[in-house]
Every structure is written in structure tokens, then in C-alpha cells.
C-alpha atoms as a PDB file:
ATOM      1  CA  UNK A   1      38.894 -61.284  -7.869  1.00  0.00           C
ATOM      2  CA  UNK A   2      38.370 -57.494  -8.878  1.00  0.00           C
ATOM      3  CA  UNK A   3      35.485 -56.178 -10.520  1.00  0.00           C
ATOM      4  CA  UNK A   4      35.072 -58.227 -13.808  1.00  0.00           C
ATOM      5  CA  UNK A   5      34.351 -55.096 -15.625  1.00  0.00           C
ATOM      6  CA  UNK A   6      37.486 -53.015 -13.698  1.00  0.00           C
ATOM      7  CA  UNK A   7      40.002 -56.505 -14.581  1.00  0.00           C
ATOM      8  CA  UNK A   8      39.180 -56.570 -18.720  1.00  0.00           C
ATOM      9  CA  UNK A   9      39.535 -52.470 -18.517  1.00  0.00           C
ATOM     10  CA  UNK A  10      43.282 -53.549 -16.443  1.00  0.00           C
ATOM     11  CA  UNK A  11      44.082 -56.180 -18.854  1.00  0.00           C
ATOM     12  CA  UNK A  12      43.270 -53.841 -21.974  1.00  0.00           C
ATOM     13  CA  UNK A  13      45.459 -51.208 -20.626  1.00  0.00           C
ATOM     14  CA  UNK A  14      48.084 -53.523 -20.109  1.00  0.00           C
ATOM     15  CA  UNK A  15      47.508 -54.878 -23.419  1.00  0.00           C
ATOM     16  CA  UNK A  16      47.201 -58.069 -21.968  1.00  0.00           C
ATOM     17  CA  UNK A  17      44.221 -58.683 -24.638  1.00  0.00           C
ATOM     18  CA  UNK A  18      41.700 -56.594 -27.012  1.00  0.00           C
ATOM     19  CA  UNK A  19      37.762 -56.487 -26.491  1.00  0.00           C
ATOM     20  CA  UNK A  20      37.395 -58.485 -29.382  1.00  0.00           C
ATOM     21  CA  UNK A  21      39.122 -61.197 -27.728  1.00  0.00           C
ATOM     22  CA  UNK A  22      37.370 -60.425 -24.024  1.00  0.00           C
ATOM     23  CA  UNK A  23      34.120 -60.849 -26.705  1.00  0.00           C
ATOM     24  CA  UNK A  24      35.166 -64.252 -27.937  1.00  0.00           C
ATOM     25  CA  UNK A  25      35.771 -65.654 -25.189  1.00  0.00           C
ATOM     26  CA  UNK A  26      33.094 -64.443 -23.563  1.00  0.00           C
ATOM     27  CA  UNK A  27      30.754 -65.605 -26.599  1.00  0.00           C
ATOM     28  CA  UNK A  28      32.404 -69.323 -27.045  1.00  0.00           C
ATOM     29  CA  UNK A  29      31.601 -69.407 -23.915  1.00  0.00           C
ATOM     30  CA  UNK A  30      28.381 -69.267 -23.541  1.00  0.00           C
ATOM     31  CA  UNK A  31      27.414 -65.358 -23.635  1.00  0.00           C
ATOM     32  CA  UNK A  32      24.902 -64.270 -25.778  1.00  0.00           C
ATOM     33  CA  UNK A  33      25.306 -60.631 -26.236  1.00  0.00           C
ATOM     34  CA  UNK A  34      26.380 -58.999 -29.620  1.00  0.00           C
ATOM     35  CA  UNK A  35      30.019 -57.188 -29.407  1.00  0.00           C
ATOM     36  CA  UNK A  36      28.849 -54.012 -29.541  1.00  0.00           C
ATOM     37  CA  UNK A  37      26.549 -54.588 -26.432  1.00  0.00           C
ATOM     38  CA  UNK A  38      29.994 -56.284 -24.620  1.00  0.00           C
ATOM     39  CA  UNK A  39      31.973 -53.608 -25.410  1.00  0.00           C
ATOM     40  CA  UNK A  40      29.085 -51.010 -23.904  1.00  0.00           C
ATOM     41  CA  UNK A  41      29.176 -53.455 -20.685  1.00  0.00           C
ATOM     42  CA  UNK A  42      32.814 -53.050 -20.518  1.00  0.00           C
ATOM     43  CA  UNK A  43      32.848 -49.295 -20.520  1.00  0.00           C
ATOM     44  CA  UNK A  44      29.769 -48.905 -18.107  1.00  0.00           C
ATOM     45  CA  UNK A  45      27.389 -47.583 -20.848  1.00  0.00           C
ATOM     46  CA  UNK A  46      25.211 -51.177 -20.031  1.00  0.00           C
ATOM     47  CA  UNK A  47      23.850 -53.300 -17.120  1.00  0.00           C
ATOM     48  CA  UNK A  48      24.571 -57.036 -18.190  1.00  0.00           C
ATOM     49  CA  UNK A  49      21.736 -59.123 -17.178  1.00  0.00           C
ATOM     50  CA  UNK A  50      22.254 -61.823 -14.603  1.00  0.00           C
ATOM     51  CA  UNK A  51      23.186 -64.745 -16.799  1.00  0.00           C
ATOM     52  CA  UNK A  52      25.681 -62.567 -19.433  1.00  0.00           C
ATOM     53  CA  UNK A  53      27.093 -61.102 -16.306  1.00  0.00           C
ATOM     54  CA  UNK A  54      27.944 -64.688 -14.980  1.00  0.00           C
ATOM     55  CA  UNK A  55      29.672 -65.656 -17.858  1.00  0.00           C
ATOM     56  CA  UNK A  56      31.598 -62.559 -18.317  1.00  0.00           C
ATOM     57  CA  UNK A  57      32.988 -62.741 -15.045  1.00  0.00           C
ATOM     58  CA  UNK A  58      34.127 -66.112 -15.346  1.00  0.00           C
ATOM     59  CA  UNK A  59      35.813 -65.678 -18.612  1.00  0.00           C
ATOM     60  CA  UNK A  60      37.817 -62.408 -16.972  1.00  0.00           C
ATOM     61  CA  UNK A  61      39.036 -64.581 -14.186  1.00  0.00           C
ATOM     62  CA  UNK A  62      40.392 -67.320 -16.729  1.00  0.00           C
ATOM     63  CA  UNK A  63      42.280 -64.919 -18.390  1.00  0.00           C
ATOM     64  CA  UNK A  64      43.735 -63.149 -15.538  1.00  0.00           C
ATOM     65  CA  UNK A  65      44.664 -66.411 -14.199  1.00  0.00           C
ATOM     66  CA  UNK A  66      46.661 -67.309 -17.293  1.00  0.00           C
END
């Protein structure tokens, strides 16, 4: 799998999905951050920690998988 942070940027671009969905799913999913902080993660402006970082990745690859 790419980059999780380069596939939701691919997938938005496509629009594939919107970071409010990426958030959701990354949030019923176990992820803790706020959207704002997601959305910073997704564009490089923050370092996830280890655990958020786990989860986002895994939520990306479900949803490029479907």
C-alpha cells in the first residue's frame, strides 16, 4: 500500500471521498484526534503519533480496497 497520507490525498483528488469522511472513519474507528488535527495530518502540517497513525492507515487501506 502507498503512503496512507499520499492514498487519502489520491482518493480526494479523485473524489473518491471528502476528509470529513477519511475523519469518520478514521474516528469510528478508533482514532482519537479532532478533525481539524486529521485534516493537518493529511496535508503534512502534523506528525500523527504512533497509535492515530495506525489507525489512519488502516482505515485508508479499507477504503482503497473498496
Amino acid at each position: 500500500m502507498d503512503d496512507p497520507r499520499m492514498a487519502a490525498l489520491k482518493m480526494l483528488q479523485r473524489n473518491e471521498t471528502t476528509v470529513d469522511e477519511l475523519w469518520l472513519w478514521y474516528w469510528a474507528n478508533g482514532g482519537t484526534a479532532e478533525p481539524l488535527v486529521f485534516d493537518a495530518y493529511l496535508y503534512g502540517l502534523q506528525e500523527p503519533d504512533d497509535y492515530d497513525d495506525i489507525i489512519r492507515g488502516w482505515v485508508i487501506e479499507v477504503l482503497t480496497a473498496r
